[in-house]
PDB file of N, CA and C in Angstrom:
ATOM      1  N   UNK A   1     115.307  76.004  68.189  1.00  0.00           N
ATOM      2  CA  UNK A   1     114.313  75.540  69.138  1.00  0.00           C
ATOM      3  C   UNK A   1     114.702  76.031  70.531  1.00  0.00           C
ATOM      4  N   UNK A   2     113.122  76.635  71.632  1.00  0.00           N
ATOM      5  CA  UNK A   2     114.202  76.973  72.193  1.00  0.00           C
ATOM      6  C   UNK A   2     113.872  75.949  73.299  1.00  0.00           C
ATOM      7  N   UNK A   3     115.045  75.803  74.066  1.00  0.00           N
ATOM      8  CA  UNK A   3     115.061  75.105  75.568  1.00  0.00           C
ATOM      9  C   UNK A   3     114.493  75.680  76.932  1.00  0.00           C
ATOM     10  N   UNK A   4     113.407  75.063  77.296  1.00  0.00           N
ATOM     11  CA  UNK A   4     112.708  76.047  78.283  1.00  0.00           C
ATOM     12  C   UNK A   4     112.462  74.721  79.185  1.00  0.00           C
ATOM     13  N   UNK A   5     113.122  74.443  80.292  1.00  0.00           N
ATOM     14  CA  UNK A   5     112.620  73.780  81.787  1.00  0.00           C
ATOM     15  C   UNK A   5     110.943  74.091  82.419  1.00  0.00           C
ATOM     16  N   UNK A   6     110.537  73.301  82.787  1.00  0.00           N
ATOM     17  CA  UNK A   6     109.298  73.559  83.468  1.00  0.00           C
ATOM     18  C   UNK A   6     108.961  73.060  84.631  1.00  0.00           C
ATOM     19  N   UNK A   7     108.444  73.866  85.425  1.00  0.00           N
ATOM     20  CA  UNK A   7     108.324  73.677  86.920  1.00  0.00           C
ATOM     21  C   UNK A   7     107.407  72.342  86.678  1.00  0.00           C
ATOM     22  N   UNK A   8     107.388  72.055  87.954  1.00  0.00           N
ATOM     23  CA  UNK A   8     106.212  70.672  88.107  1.00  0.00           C
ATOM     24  C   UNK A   8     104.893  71.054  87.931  1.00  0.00           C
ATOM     25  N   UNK A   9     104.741  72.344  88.773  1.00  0.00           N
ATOM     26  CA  UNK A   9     103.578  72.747  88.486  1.00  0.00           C
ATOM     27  C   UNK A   9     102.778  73.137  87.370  1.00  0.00           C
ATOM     28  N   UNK A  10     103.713  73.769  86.525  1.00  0.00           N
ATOM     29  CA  UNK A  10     103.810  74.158  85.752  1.00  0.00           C
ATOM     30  C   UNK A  10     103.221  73.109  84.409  1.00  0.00           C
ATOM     31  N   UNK A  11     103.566  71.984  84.899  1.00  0.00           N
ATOM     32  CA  UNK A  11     103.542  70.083  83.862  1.00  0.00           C
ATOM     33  C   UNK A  11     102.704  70.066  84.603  1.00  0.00           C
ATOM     34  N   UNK A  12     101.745  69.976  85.571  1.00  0.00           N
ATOM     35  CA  UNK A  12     100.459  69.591  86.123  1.00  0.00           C
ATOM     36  C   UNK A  12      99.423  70.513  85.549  1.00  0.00           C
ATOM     37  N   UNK A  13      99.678  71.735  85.605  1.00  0.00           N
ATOM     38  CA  UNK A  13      98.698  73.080  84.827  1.00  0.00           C
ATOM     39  C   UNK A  13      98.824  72.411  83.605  1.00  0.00           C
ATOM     40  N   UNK A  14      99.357  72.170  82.541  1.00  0.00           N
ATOM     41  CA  UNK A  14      99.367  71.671  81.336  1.00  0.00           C
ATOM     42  C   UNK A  14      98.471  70.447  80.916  1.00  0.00           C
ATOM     43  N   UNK A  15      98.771  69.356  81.823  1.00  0.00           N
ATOM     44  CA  UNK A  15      97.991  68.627  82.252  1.00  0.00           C
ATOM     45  C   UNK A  15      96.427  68.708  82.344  1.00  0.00           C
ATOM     46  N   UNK A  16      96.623  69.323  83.711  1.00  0.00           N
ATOM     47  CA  UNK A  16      95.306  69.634  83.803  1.00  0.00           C
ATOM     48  C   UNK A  16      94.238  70.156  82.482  1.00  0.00           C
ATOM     49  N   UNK A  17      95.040  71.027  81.974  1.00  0.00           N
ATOM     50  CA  UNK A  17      94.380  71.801  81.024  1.00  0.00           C
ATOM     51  C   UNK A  17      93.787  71.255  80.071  1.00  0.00           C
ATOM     52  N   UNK A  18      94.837  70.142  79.653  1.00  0.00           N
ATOM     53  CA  UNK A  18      94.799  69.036  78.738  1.00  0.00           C
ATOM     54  C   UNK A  18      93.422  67.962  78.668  1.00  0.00           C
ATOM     55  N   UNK A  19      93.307  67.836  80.084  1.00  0.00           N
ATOM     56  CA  UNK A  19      92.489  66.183  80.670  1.00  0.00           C
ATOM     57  C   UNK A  19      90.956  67.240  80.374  1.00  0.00           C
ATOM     58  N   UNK A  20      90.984  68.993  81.130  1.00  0.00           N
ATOM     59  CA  UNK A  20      89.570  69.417  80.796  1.00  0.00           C
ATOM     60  C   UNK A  20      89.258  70.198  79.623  1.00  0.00           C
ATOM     61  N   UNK A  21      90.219  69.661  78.595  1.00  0.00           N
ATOM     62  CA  UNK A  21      89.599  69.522  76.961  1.00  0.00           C
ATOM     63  C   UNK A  21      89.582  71.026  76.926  1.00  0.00           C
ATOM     64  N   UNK A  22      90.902  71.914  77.831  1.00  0.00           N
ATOM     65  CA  UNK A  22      90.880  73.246  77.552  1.00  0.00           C
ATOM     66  C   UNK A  22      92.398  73.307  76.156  1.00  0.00           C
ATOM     67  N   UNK A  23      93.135  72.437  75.904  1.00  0.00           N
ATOM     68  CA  UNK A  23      94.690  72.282  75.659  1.00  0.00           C
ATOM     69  C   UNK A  23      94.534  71.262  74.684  1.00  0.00           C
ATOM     70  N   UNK A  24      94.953  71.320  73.603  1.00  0.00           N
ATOM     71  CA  UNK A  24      95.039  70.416  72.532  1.00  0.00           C
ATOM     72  C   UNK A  24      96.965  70.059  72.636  1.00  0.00           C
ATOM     73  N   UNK A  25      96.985  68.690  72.938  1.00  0.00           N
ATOM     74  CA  UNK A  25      98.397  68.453  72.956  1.00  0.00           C
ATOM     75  C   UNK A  25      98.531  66.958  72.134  1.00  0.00           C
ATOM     76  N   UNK A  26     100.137  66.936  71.385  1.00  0.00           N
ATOM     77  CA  UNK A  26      99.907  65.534  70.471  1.00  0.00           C
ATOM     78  C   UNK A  26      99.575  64.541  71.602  1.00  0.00           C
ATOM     79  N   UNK A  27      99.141  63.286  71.018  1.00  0.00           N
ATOM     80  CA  UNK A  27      99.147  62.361  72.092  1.00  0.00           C
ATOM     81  C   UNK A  27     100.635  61.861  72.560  1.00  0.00           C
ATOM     82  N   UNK A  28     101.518  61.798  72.018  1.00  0.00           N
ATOM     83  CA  UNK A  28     102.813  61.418  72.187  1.00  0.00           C
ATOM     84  C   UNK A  28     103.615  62.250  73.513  1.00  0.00           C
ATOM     85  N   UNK A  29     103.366  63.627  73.033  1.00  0.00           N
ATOM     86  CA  UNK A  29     103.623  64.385  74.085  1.00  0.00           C
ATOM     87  C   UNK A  29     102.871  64.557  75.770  1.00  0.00           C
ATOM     88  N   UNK A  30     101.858  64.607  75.318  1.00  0.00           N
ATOM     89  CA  UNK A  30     100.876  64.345  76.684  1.00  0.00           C
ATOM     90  C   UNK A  30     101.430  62.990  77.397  1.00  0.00           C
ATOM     91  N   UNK A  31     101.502  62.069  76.567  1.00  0.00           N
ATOM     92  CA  UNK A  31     101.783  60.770  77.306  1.00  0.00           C
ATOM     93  C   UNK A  31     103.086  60.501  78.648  1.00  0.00           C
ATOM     94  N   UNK A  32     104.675  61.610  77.511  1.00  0.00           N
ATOM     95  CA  UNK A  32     105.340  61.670  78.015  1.00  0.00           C
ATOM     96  C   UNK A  32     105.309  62.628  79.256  1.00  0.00           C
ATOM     97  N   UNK A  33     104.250  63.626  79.420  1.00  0.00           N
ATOM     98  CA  UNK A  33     104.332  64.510  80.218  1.00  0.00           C
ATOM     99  C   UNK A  33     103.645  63.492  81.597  1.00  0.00           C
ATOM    100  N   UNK A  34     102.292  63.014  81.038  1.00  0.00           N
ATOM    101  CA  UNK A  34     102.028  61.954  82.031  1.00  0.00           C
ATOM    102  C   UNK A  34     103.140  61.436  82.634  1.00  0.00           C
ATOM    103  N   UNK A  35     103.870  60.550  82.129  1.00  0.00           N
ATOM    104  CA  UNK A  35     104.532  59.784  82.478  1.00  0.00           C
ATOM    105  C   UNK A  35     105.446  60.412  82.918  1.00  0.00           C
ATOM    106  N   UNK A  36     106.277  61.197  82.804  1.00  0.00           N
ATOM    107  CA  UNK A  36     107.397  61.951  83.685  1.00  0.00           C
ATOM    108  C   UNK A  36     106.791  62.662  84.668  1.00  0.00           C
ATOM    109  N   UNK A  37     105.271  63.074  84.894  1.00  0.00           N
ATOM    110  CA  UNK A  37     104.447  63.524  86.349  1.00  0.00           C
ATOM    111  C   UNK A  37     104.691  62.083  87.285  1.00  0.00           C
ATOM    112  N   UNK A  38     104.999  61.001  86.781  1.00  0.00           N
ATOM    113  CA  UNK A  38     104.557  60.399  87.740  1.00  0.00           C
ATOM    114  C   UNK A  38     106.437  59.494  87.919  1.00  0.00           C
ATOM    115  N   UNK A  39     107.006  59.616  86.972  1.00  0.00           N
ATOM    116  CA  UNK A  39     108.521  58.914  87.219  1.00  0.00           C
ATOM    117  C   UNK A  39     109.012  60.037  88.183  1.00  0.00           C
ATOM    118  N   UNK A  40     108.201  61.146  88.445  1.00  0.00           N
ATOM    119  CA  UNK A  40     109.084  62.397  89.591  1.00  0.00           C
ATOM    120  C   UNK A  40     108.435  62.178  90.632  1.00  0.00           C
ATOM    121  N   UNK A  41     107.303  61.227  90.877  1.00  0.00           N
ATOM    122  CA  UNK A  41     107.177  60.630  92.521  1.00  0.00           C
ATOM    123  C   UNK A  41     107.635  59.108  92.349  1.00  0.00           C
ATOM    124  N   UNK A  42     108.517  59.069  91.753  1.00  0.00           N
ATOM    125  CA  UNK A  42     108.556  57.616  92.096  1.00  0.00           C
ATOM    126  C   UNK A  42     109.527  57.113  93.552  1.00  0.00           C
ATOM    127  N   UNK A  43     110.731  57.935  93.429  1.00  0.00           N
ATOM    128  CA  UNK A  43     111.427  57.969  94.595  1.00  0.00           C
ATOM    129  C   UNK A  43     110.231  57.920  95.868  1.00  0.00           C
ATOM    130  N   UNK A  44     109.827  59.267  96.139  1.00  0.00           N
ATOM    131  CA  UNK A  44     108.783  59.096  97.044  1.00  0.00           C
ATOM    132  C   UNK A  44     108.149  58.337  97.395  1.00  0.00           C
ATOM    133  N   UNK A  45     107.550  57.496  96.281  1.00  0.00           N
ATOM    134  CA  UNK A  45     106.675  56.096  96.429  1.00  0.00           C
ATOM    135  C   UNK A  45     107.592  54.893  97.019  1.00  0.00           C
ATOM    136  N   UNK A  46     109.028  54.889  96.498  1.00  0.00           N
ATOM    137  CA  UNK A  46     109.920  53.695  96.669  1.00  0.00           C
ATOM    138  C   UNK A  46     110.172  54.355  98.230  1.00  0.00           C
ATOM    139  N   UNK A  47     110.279  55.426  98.638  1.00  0.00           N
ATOM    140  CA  UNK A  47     110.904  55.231 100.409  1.00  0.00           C
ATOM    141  C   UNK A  47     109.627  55.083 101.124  1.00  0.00           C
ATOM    142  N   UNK A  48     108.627  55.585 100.903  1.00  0.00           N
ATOM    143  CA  UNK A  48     107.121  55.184 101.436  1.00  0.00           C
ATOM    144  C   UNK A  48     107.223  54.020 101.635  1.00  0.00           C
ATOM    145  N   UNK A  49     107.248  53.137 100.776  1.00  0.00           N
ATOM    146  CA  UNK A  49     106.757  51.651 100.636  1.00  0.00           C
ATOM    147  C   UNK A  49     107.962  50.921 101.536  1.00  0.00           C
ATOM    148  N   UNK A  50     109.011  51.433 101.354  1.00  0.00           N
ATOM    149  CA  UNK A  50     110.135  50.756 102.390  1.00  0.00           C
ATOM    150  C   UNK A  50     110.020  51.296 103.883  1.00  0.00           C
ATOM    151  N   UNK A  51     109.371  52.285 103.843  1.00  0.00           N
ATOM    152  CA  UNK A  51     109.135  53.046 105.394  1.00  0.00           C
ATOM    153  C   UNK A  51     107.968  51.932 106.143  1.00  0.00           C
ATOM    154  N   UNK A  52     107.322  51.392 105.349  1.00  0.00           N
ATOM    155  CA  UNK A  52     105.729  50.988 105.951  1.00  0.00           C
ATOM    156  C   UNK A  52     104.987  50.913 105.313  1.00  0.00           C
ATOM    157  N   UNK A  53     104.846  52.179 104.803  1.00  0.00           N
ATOM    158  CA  UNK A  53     103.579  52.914 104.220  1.00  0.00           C
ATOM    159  C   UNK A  53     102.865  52.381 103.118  1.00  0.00           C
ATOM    160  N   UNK A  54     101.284  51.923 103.196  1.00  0.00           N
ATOM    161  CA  UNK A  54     101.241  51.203 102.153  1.00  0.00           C
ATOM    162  C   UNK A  54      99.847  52.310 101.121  1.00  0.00           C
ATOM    163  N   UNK A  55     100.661  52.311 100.047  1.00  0.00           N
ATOM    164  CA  UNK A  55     100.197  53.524  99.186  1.00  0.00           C
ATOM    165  C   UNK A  55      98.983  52.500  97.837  1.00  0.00           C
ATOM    166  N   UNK A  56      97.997  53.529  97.737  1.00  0.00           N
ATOM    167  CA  UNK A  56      96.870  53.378  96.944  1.00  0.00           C
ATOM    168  C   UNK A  56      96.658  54.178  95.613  1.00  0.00           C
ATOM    169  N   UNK A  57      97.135  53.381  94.439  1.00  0.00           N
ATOM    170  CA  UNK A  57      97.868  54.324  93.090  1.00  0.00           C
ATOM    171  C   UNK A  57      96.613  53.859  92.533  1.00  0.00           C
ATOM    172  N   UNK A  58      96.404  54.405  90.981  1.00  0.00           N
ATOM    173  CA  UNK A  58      95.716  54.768  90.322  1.00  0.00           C
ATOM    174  C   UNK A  58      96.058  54.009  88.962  1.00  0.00           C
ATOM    175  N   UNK A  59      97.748  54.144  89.106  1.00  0.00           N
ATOM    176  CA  UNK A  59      98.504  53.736  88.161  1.00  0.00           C
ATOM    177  C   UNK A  59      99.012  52.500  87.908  1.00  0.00           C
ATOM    178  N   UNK A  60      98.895  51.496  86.738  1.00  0.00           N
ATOM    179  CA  UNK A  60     100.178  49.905  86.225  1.00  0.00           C
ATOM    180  C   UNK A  60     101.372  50.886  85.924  1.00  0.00           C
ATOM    181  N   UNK A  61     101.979  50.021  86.265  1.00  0.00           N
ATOM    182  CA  UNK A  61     103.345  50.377  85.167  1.00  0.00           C
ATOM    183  C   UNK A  61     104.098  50.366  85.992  1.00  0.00           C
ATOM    184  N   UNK A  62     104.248  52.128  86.980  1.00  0.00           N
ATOM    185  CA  UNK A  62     105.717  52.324  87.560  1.00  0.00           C
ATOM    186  C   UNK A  62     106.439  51.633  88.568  1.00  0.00           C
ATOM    187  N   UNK A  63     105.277  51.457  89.265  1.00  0.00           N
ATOM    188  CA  UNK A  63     105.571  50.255  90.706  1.00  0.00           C
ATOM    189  C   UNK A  63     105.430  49.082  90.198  1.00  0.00           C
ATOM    190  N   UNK A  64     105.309  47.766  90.616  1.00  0.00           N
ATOM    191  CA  UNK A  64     104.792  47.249  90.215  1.00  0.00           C
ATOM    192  C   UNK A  64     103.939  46.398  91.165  1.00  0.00           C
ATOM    193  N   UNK A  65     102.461  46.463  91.223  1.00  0.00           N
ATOM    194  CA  UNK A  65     101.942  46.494  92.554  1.00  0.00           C
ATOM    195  C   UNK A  65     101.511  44.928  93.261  1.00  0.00           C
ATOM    196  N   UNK A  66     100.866  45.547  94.469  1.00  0.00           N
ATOM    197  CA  UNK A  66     100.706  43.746  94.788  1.00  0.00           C
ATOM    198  C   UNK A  66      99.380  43.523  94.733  1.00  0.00           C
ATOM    199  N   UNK A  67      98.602  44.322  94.746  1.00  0.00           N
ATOM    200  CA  UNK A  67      96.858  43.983  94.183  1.00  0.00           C
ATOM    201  C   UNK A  67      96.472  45.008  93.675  1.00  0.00           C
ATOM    202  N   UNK A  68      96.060  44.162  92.709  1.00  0.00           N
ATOM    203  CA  UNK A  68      95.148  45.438  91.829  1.00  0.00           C
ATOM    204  C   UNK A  68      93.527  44.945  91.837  1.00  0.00           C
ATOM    205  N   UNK A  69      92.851  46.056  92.273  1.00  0.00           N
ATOM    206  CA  UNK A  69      91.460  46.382  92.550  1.00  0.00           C
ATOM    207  C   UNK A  69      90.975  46.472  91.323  1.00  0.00           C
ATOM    208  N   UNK A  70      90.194  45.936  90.251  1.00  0.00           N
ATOM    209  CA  UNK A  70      89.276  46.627  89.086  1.00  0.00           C
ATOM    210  C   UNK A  70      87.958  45.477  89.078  1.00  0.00           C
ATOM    211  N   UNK A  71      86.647  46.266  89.512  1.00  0.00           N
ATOM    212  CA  UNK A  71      85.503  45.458  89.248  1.00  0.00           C
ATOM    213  C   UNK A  71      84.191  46.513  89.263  1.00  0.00           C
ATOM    214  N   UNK A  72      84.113  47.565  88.100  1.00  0.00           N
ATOM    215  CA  UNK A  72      83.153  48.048  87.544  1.00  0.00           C
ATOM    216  C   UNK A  72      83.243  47.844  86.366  1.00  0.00           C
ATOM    217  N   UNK A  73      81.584  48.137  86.411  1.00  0.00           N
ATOM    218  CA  UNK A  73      81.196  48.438  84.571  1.00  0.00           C
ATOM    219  C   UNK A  73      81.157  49.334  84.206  1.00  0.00           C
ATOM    220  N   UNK A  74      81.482  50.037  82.800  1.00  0.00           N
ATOM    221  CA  UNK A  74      82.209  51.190  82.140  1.00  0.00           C
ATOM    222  C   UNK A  74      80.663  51.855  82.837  1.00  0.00           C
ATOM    223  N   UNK A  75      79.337  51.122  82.535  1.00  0.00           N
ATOM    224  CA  UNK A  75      78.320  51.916  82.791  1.00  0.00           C
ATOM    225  C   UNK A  75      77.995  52.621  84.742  1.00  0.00           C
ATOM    226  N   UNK A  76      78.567  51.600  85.220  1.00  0.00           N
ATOM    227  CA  UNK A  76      78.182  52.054  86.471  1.00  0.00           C
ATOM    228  C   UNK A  76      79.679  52.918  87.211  1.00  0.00           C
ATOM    229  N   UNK A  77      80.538  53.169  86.218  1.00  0.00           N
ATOM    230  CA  UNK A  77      81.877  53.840  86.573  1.00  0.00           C
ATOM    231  C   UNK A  77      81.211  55.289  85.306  1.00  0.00           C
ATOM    232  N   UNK A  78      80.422  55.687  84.883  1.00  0.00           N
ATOM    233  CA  UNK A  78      79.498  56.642  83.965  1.00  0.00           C
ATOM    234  C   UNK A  78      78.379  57.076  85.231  1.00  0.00           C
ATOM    235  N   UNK A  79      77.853  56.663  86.061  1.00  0.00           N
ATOM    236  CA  UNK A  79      77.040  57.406  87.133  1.00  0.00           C
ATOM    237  C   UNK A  79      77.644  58.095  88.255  1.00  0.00           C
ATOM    238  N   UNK A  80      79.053  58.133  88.203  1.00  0.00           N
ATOM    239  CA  UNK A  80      80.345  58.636  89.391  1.00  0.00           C
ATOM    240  C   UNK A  80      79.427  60.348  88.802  1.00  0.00           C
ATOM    241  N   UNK A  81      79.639  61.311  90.297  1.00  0.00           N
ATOM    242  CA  UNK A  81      79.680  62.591  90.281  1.00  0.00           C
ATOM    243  C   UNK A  81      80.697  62.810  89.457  1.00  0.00           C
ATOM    244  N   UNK A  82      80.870  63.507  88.542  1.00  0.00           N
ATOM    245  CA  UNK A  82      81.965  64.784  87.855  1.00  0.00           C
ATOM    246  C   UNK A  82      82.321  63.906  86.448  1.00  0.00           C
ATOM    247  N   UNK A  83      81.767  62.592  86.385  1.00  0.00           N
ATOM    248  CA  UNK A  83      82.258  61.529  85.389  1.00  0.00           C
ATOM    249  C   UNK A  83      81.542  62.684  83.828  1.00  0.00           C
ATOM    250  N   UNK A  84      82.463  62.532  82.902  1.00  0.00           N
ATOM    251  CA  UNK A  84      82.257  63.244  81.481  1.00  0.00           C
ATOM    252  C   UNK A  84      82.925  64.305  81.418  1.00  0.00           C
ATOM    253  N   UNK A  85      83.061  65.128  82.934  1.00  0.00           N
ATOM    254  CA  UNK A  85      84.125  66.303  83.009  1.00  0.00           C
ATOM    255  C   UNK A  85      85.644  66.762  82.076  1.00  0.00           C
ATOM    256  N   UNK A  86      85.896  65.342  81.938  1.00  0.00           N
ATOM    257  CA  UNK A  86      87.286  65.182  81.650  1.00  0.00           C
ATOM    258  C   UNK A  86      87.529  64.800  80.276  1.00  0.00           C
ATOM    259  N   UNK A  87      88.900  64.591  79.638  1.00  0.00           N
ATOM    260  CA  UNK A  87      88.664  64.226  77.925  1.00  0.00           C
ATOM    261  C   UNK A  87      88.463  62.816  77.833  1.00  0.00           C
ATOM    262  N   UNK A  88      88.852  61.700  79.230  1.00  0.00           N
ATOM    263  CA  UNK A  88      89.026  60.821  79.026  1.00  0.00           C
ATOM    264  C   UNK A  88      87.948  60.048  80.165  1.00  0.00           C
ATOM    265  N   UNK A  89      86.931  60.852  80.262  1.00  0.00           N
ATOM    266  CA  UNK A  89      85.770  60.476  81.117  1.00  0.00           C
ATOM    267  C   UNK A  89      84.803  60.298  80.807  1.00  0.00           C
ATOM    268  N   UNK A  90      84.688  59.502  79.249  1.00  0.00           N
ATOM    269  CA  UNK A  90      84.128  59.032  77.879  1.00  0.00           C
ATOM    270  C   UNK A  90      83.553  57.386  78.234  1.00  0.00           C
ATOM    271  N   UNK A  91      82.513  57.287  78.355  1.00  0.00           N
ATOM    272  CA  UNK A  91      82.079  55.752  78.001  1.00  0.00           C
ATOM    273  C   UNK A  91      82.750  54.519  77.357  1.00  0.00           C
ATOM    274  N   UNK A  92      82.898  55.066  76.052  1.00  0.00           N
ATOM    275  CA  UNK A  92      83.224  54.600  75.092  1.00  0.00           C
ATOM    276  C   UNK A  92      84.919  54.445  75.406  1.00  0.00           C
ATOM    277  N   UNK A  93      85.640  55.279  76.082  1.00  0.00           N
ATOM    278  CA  UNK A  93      87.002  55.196  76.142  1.00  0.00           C
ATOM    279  C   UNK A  93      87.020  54.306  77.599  1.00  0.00           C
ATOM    280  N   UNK A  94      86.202  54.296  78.395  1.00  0.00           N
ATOM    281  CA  UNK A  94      86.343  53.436  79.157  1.00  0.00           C
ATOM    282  C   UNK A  94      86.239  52.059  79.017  1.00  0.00           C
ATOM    283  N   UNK A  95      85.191  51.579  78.179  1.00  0.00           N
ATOM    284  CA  UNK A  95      85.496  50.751  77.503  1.00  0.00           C
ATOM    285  C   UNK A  95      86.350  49.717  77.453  1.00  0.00           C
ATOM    286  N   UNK A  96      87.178  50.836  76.470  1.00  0.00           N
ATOM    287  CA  UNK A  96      88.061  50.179  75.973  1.00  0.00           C
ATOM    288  C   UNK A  96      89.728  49.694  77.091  1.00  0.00           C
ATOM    289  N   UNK A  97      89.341  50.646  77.945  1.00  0.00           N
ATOM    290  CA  UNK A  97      90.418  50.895  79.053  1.00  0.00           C
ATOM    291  C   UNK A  97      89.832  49.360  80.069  1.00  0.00           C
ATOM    292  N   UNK A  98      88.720  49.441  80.086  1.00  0.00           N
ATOM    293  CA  UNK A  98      87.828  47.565  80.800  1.00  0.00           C
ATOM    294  C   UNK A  98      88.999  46.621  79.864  1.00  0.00           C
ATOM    295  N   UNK A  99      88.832  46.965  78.252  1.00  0.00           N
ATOM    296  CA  UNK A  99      89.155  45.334  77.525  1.00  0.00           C
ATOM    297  C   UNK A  99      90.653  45.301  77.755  1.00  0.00           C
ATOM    298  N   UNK A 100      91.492  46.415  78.041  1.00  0.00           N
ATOM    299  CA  UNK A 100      93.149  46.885  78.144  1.00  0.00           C
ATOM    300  C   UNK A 100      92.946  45.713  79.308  1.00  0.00           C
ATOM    301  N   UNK A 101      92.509  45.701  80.516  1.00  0.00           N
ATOM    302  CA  UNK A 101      92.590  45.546  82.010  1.00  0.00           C
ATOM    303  C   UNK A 101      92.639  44.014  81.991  1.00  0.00           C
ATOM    304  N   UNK A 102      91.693  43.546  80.737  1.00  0.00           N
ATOM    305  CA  UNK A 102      91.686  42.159  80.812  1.00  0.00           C
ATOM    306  C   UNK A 102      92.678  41.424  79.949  1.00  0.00           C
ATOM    307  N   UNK A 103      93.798  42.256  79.448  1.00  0.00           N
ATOM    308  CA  UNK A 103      94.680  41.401  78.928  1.00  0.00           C
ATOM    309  C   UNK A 103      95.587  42.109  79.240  1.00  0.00           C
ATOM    310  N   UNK A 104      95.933  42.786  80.224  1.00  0.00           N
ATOM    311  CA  UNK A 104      96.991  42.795  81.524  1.00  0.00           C
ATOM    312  C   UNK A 104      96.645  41.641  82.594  1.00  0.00           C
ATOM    313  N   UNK A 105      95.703  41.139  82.850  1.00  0.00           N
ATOM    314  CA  UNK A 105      95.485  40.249  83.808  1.00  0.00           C
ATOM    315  C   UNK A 105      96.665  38.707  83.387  1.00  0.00           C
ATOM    316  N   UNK A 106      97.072  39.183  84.714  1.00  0.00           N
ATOM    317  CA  UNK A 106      98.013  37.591  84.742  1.00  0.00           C
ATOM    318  C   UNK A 106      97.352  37.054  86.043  1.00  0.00           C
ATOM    319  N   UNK A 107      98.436  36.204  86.287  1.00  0.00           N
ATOM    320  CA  UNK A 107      98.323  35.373  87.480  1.00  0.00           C
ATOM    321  C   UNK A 107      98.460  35.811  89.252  1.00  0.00           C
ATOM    322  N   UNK A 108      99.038  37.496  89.289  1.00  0.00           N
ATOM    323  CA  UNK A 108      99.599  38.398  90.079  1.00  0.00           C
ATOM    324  C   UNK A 108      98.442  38.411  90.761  1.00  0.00           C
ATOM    325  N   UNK A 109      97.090  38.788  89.678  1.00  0.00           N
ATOM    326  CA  UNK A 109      96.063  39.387  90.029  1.00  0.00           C
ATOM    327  C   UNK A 109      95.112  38.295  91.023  1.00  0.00           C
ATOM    328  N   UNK A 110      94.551  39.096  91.827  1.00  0.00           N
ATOM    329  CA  UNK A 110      93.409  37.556  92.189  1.00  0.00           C
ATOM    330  C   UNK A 110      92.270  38.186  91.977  1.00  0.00           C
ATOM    331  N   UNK A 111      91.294  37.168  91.330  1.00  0.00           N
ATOM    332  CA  UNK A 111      89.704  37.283  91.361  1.00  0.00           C
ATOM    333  C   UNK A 111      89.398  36.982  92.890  1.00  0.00           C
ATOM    334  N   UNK A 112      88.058  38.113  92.526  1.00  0.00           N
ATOM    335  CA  UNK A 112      87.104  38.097  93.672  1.00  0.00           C
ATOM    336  C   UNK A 112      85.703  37.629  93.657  1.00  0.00           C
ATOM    337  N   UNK A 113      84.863  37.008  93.804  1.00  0.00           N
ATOM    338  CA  UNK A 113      83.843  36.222  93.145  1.00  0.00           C
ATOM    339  C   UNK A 113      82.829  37.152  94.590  1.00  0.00           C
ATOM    340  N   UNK A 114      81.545  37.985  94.023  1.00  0.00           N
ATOM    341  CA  UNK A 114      80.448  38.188  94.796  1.00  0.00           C
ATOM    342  C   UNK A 114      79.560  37.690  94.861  1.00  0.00           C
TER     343      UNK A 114
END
């Protein structure tokens, strides 16, 4: 097997390639590539956040944050410009990513009532 290092960029092109359904990759592997794109800003994020700086992620997991924003419907997060573009810019996978959100919800989180 051989051993080959890869630039960052290099794991973002892959990526990329991946998310616009140009790159067939296992899911196991993609995941880890995800996830090591984002454990290589984490430093960055940790001196940001001790500098001041208050940063607006995308991501659960690595930080662990102090509010989390989620209040669309899979349907009205489906009328976004560029939405379907992607492999995971699916209705149906959003979905399911809504029912994930509601059983991550603890007590951290606060409701917002409109």
């Amino acid at each position: 097997m051989e051993n080959k290092e890869i630039s960052v960029q290099e794991e973002i092109q892959v990526i990329s390639s991946y998310l616009a359904n140009k790159a067939q990759l296992d899911d196991h592997a993609i995941h880890l590539l995800f996830s090591a794109n984002r454990w290589e800003k984490r430093l960055l994020m940790e001196d940001m956040l001790r500098s001041g700086i208050t940063l607006i992620a995308p991501e659960i997991g690595l930080l662990a944050p102090d509010l989390v924003v989620y209040d669309i419907s899979s349907e009205k997060a489906g009328v976004r410009g560029g939405y379907g573009g992607e492999r995971y810019g699916q209705l149906e996978f959003h979905k399911k990513v809504a029912k994930s959100y509601l059983t991550l919800h603890d007590s951290s989180w606060k409701v917002i009532q409109r």
